[in-house]
N, C-alpha and C. Protein backbone atom coordinates (compact mmCIF):
# COMPACT_ATOMS: atom_id res chain seq x y z
N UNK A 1 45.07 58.32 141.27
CA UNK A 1 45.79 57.52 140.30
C UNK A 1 46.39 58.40 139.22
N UNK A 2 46.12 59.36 138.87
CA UNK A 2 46.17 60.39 137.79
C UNK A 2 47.61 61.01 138.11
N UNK A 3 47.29 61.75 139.80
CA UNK A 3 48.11 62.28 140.20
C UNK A 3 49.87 61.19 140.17
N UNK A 4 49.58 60.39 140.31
CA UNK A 4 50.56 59.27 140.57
C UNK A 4 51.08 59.21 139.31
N UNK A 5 50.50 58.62 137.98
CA UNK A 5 51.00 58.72 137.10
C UNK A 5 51.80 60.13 136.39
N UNK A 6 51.10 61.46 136.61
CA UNK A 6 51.60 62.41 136.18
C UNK A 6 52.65 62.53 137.11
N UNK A 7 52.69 62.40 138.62
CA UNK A 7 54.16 62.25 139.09
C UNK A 7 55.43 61.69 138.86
N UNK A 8 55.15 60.07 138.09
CA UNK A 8 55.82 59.47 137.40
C UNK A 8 56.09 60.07 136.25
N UNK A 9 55.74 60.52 135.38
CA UNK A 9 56.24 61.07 134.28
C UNK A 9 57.15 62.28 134.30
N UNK A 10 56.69 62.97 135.60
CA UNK A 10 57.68 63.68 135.78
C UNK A 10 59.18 63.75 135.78
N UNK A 11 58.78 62.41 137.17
CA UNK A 11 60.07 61.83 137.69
C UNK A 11 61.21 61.48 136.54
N UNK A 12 60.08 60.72 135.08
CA UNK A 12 60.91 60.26 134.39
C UNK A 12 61.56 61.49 133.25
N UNK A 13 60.70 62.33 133.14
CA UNK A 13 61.35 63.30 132.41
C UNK A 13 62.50 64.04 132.95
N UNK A 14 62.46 64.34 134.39
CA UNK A 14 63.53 65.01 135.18
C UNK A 14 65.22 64.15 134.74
N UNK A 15 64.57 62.80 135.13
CA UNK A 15 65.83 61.81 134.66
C UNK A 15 66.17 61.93 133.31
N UNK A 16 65.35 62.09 132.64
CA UNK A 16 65.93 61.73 130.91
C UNK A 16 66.71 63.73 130.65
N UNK A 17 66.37 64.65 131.73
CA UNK A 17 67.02 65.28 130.96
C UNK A 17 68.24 66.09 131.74
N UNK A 18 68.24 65.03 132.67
CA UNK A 18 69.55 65.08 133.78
C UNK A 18 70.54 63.93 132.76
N UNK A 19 70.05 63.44 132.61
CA UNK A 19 71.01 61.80 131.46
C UNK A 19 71.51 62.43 129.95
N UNK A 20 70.30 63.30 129.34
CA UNK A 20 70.99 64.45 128.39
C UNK A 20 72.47 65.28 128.53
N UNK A 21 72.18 65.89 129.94
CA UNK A 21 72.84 66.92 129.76
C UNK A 21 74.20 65.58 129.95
N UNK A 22 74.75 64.88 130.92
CA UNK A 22 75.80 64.00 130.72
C UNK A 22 76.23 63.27 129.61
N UNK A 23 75.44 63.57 128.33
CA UNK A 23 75.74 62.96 127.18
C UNK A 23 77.19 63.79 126.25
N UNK A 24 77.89 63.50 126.19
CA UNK A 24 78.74 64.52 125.62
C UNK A 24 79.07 63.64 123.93
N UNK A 25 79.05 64.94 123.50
CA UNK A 25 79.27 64.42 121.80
C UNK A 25 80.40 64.07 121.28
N UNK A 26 80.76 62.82 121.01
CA UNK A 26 82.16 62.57 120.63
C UNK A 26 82.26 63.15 118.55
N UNK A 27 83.64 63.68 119.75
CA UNK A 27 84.38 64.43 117.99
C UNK A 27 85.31 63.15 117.40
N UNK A 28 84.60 62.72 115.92
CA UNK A 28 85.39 61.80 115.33
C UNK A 28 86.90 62.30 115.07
N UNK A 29 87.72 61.10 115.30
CA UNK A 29 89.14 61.44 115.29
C UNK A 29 89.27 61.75 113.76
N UNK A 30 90.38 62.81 113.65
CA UNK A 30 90.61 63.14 112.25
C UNK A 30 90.67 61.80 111.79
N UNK A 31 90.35 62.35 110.03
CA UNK A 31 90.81 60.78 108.91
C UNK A 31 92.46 60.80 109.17
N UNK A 32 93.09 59.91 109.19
CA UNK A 32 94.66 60.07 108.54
C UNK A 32 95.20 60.63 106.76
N UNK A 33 93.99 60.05 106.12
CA UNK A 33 94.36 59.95 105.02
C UNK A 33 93.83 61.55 104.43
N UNK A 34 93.28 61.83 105.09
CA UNK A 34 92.76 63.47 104.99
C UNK A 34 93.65 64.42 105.27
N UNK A 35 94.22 63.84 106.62
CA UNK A 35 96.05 64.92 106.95
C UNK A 35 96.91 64.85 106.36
N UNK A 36 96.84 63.65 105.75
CA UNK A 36 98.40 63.65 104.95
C UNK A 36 98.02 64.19 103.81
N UNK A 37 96.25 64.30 103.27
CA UNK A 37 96.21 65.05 101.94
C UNK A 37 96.28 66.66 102.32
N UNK A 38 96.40 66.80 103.15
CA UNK A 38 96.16 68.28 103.37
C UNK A 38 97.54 69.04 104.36
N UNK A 39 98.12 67.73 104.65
CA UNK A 39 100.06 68.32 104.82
C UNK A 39 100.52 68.11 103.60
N UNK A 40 100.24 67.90 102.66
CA UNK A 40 100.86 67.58 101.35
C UNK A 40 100.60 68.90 100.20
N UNK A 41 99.18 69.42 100.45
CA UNK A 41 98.69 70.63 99.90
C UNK A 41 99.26 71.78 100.42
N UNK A 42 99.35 71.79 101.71
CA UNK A 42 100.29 72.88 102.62
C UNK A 42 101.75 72.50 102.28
N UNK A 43 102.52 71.90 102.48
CA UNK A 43 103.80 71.20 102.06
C UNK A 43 104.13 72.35 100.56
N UNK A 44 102.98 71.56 99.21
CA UNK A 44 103.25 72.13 98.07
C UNK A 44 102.71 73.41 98.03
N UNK A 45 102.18 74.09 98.73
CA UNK A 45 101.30 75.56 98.61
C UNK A 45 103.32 76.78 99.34
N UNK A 46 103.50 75.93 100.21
CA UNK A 46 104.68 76.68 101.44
C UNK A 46 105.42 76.45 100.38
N UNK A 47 106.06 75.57 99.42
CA UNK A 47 106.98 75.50 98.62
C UNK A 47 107.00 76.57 97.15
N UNK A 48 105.69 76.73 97.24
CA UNK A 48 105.05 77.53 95.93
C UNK A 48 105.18 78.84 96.27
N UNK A 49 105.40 79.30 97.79
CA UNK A 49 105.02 80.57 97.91
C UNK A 49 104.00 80.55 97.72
N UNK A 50 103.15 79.76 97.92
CA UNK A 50 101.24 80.57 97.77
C UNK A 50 100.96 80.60 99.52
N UNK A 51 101.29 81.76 99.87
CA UNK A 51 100.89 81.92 101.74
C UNK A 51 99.74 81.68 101.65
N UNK A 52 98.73 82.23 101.34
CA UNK A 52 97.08 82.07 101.42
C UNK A 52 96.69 80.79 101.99
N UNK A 53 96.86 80.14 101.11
CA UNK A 53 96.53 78.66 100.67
C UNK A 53 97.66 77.61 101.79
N UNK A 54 98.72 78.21 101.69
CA UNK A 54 99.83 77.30 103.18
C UNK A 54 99.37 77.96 104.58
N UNK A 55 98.90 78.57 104.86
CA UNK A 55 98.08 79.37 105.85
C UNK A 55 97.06 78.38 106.26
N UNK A 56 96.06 78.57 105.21
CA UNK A 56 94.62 78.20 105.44
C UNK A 56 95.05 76.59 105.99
N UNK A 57 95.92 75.70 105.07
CA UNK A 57 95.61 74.53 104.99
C UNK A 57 96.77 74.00 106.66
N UNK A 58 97.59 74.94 107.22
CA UNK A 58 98.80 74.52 108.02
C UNK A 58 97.56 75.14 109.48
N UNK A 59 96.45 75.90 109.58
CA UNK A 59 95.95 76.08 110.11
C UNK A 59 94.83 74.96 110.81
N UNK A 60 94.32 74.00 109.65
CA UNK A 60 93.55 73.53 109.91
C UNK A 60 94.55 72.11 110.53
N UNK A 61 95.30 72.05 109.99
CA UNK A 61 96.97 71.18 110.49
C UNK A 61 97.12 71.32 112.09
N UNK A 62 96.84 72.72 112.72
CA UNK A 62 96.78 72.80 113.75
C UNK A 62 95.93 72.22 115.23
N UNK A 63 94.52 72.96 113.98
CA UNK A 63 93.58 71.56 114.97
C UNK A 63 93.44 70.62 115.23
N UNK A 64 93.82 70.04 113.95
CA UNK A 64 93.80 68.52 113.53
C UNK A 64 94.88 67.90 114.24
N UNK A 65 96.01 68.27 114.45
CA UNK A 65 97.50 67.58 115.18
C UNK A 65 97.69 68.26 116.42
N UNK A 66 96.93 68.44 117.30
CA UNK A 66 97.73 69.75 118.24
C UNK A 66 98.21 68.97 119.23
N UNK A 67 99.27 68.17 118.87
CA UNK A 67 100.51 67.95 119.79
C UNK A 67 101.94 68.30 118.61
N UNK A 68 101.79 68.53 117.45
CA UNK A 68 102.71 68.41 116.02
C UNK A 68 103.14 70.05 116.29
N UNK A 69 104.53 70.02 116.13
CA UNK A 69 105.25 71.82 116.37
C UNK A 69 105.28 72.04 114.94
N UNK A 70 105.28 70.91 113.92
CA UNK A 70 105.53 71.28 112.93
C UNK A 70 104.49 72.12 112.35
N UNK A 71 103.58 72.04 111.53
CA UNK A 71 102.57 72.78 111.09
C UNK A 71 102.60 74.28 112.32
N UNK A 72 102.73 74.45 113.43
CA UNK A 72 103.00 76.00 113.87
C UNK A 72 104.62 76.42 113.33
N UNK A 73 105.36 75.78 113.72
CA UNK A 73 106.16 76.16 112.83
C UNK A 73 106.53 76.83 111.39
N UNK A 74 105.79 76.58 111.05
CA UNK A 74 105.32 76.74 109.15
C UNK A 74 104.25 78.06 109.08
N UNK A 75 103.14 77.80 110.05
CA UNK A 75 102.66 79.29 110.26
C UNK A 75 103.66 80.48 110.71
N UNK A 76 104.60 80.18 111.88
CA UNK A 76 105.11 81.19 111.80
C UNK A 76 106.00 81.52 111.05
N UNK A 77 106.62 80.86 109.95
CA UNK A 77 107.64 81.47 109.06
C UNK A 77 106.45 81.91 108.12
N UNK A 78 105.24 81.57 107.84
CA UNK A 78 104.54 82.01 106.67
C UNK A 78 104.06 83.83 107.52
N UNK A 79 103.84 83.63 109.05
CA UNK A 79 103.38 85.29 109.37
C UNK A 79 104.54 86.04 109.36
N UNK A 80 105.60 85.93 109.58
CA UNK A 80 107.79 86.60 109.47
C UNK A 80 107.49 86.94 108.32
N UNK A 81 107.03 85.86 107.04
CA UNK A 81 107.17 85.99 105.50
C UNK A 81 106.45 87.31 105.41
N UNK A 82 104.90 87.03 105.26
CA UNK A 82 103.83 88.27 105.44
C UNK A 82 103.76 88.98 106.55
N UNK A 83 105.22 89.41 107.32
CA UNK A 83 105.19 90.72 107.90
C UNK A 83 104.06 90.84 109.20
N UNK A 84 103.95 89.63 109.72
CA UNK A 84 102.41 90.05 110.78
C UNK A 84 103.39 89.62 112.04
N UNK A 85 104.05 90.16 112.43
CA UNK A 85 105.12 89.53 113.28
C UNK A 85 104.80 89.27 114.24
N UNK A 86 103.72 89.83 115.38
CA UNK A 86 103.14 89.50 116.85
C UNK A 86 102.41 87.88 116.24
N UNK A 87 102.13 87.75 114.90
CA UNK A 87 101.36 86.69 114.88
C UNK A 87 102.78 85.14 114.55
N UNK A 88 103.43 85.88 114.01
CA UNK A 88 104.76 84.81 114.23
C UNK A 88 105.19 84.24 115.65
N UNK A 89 105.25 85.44 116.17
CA UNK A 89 106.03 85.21 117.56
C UNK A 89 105.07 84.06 118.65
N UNK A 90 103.78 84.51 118.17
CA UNK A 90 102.35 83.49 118.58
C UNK A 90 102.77 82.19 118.36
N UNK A 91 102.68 81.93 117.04
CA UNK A 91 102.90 80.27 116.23
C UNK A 91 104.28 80.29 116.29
N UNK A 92 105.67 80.93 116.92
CA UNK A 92 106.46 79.70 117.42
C UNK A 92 106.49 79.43 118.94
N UNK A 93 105.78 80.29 119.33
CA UNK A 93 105.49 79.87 120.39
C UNK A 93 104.89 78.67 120.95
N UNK A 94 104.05 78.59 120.47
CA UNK A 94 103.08 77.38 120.28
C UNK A 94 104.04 76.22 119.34
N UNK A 95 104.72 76.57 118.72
CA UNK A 95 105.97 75.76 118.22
C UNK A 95 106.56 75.12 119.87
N UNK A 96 106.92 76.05 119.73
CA UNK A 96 107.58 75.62 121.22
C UNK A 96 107.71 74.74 122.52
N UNK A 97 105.92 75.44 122.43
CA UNK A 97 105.21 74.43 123.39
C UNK A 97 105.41 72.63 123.45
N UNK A 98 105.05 72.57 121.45
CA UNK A 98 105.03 70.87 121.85
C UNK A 98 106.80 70.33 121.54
N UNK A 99 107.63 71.36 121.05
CA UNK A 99 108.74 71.01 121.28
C UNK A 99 110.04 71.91 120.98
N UNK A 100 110.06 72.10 122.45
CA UNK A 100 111.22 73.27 122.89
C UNK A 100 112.80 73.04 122.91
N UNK A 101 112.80 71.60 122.29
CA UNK A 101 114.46 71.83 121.64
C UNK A 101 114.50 71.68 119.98
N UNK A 102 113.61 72.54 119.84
CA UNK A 102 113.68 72.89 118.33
C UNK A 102 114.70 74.45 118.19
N UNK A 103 115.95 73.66 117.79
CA UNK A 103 116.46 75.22 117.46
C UNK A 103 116.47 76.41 116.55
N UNK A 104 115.37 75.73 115.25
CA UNK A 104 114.89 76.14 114.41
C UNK A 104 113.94 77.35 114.76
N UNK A 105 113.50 77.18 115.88
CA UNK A 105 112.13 77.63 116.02
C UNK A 105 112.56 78.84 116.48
N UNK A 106 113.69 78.41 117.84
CA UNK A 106 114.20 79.79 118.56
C UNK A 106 114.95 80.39 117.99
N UNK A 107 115.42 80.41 116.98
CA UNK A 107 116.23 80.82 115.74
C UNK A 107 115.49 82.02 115.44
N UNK A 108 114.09 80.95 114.73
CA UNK A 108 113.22 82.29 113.97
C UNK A 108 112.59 83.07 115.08
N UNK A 109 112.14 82.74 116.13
CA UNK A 109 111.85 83.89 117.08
C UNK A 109 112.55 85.23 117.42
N UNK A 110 113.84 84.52 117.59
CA UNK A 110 114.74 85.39 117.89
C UNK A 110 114.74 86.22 117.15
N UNK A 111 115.01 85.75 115.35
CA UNK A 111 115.29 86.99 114.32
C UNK A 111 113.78 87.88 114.01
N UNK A 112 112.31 86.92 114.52
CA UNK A 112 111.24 88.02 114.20
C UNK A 112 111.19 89.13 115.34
N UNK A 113 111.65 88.64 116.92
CA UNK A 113 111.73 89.49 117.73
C UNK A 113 112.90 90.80 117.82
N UNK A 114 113.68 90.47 117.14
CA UNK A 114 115.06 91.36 116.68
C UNK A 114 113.92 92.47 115.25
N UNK A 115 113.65 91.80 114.72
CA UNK A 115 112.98 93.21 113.76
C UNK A 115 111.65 93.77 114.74
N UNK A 116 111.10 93.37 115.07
CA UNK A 116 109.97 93.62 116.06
C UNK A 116 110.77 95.21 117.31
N UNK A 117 112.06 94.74 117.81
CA UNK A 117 112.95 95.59 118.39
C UNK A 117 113.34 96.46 117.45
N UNK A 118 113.90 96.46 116.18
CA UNK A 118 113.69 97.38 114.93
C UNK A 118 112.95 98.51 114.58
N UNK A 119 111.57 97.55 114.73
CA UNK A 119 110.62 98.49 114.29
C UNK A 119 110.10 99.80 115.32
N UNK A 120 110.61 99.16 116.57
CA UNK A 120 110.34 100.15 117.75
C UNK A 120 111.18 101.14 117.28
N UNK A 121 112.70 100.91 117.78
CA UNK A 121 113.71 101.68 117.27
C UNK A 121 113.17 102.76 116.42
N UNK A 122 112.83 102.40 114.67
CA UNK A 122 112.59 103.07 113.54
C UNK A 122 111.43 104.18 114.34
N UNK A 123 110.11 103.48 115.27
CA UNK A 123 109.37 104.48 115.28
C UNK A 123 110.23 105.73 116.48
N UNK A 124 110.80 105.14 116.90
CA UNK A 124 111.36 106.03 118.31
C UNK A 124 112.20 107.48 117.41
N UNK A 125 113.14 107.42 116.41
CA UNK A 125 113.05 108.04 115.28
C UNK A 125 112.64 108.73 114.91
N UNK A 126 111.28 108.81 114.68
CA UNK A 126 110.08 109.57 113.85
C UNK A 126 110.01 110.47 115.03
N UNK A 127 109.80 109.85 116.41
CA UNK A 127 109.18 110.78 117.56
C UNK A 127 110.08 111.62 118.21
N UNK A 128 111.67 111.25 117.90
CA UNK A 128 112.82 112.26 119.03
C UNK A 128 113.11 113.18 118.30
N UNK A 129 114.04 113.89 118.39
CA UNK A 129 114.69 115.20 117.81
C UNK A 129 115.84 114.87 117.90
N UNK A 130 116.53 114.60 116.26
CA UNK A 130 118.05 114.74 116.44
C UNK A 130 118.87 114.34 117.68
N UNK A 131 119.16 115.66 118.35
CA UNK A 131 120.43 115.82 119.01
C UNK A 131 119.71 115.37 120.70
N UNK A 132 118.86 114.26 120.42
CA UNK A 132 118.55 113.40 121.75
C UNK A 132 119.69 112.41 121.52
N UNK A 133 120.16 112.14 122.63
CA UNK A 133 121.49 110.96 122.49
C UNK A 133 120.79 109.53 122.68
N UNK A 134 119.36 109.41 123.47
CA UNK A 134 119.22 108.37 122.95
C UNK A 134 118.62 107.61 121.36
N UNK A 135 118.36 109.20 120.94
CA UNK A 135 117.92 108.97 119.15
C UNK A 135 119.24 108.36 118.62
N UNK A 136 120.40 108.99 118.63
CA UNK A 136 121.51 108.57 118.23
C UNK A 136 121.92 107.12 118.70
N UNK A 137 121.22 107.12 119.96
CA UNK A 137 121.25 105.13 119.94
C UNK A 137 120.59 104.72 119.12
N UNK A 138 119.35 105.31 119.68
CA UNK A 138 118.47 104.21 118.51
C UNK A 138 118.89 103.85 117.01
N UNK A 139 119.17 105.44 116.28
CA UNK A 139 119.74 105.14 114.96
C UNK A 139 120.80 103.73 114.91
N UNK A 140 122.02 104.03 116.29
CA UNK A 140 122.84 103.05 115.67
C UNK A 140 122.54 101.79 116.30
N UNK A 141 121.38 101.08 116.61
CA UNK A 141 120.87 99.87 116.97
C UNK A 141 120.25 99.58 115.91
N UNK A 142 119.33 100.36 114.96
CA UNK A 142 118.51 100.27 113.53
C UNK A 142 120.11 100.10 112.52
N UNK A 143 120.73 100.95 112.60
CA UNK A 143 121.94 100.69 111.36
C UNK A 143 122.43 98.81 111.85
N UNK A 144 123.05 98.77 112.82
CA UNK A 144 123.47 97.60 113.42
C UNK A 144 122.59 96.50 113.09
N UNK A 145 121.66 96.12 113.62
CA UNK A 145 120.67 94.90 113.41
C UNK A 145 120.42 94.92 112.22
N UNK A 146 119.84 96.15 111.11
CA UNK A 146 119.76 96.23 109.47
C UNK A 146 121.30 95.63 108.71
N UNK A 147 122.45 95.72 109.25
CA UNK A 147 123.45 95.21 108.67
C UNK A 147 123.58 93.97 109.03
N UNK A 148 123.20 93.76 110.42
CA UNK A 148 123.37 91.75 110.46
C UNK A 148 122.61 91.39 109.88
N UNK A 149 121.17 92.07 109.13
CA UNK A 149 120.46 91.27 108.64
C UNK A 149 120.72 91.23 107.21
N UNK A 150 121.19 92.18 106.84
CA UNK A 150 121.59 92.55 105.34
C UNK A 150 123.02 91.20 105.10
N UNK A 151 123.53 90.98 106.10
CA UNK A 151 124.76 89.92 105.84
C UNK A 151 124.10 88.54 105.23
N UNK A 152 122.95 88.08 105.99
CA UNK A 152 122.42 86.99 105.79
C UNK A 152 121.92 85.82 106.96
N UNK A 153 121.90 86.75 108.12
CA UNK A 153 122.33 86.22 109.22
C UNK A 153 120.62 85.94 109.12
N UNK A 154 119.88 86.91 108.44
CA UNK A 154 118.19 86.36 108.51
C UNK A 154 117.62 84.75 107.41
N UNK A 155 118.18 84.94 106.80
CA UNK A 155 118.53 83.65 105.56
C UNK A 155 117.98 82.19 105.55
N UNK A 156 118.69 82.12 107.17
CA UNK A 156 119.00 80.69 107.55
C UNK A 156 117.62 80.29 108.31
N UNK A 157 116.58 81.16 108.28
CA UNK A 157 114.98 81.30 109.23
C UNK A 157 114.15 80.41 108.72
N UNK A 158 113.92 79.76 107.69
CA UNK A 158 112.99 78.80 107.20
C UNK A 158 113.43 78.10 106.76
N UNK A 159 112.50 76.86 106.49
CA UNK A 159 112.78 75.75 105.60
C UNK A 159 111.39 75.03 105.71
């Protein structure tokens, strides 16, 4: 009888922790009224120029909305702004993703991937010698792209 019962308990523990593991934890849906306080803080932080703070808060924008291009969008003009450019090219990408007839987006890609091509250029520079003819390209691909950008043609990249 012993044996029987301790078999049963088994049985039932085996079940309760086969029924555990199928339990999955539901993630409460964001508040609404929490996103719009915190696209509104990012909104006025991106308008302020305070990157830190439009960063932190367009980040958490991300988790919170991830079907919204907007908030990646906004990261990547805030990483173009602060110069982290592989991390731009990331967040419009992901721009992209949830909506790829944004011409805004391929706009700014284009112009962070054009300095990104720049910066190669500049280092290629440092490493040739003069009277290499493809240094003399490079120089005049760095003069060239530095003057379209000097026109204003970079200008039109955010909003």
């Amino acid at each position: 009888m012993c044996l029987r019962h301790c078999l049963s308990l088994i049985v039932v523990f085996c079940l309760a922790a086969c029924n555990l593991q199928n339990l999955q934890l539901a993630t409460p849906a964001p508040d609404p009224v929490n996103i719009i306080e915190v696209q509104k803080r990012a909104n006025e932080a991106y308008e302020k120029e305070d990157w830190k703070t439009a960063e932190t808060e367009y980040q958490y924008l991300t988790q919170q909305t991830k079907g919204e291009a907007e908030p990646w969008f906004r990261l990547g003009n805030i990483y173009a702004r602060t110069d982290r450019l592989d991390a731009a090219v990331t967040a419009y990408r992901e721009a992209l993703v949830r909506d790829s007839k944004n011409s805004k987006t391929w706009h700014n890609l284009g112009i962070v991937q054009l300095r990104q091509a720049t910066n190669t250029f500049i280092e290629m520079l440092q490493y040739t010698k003069d009277d290499d003819p493809l240094n003399k390209r490079a120089q005049y691909v760095v003069n060239t792209v530095s003057n379209l950008m000097a026109s204003g043609f970079e200008s039109s990249t955010t909003e």
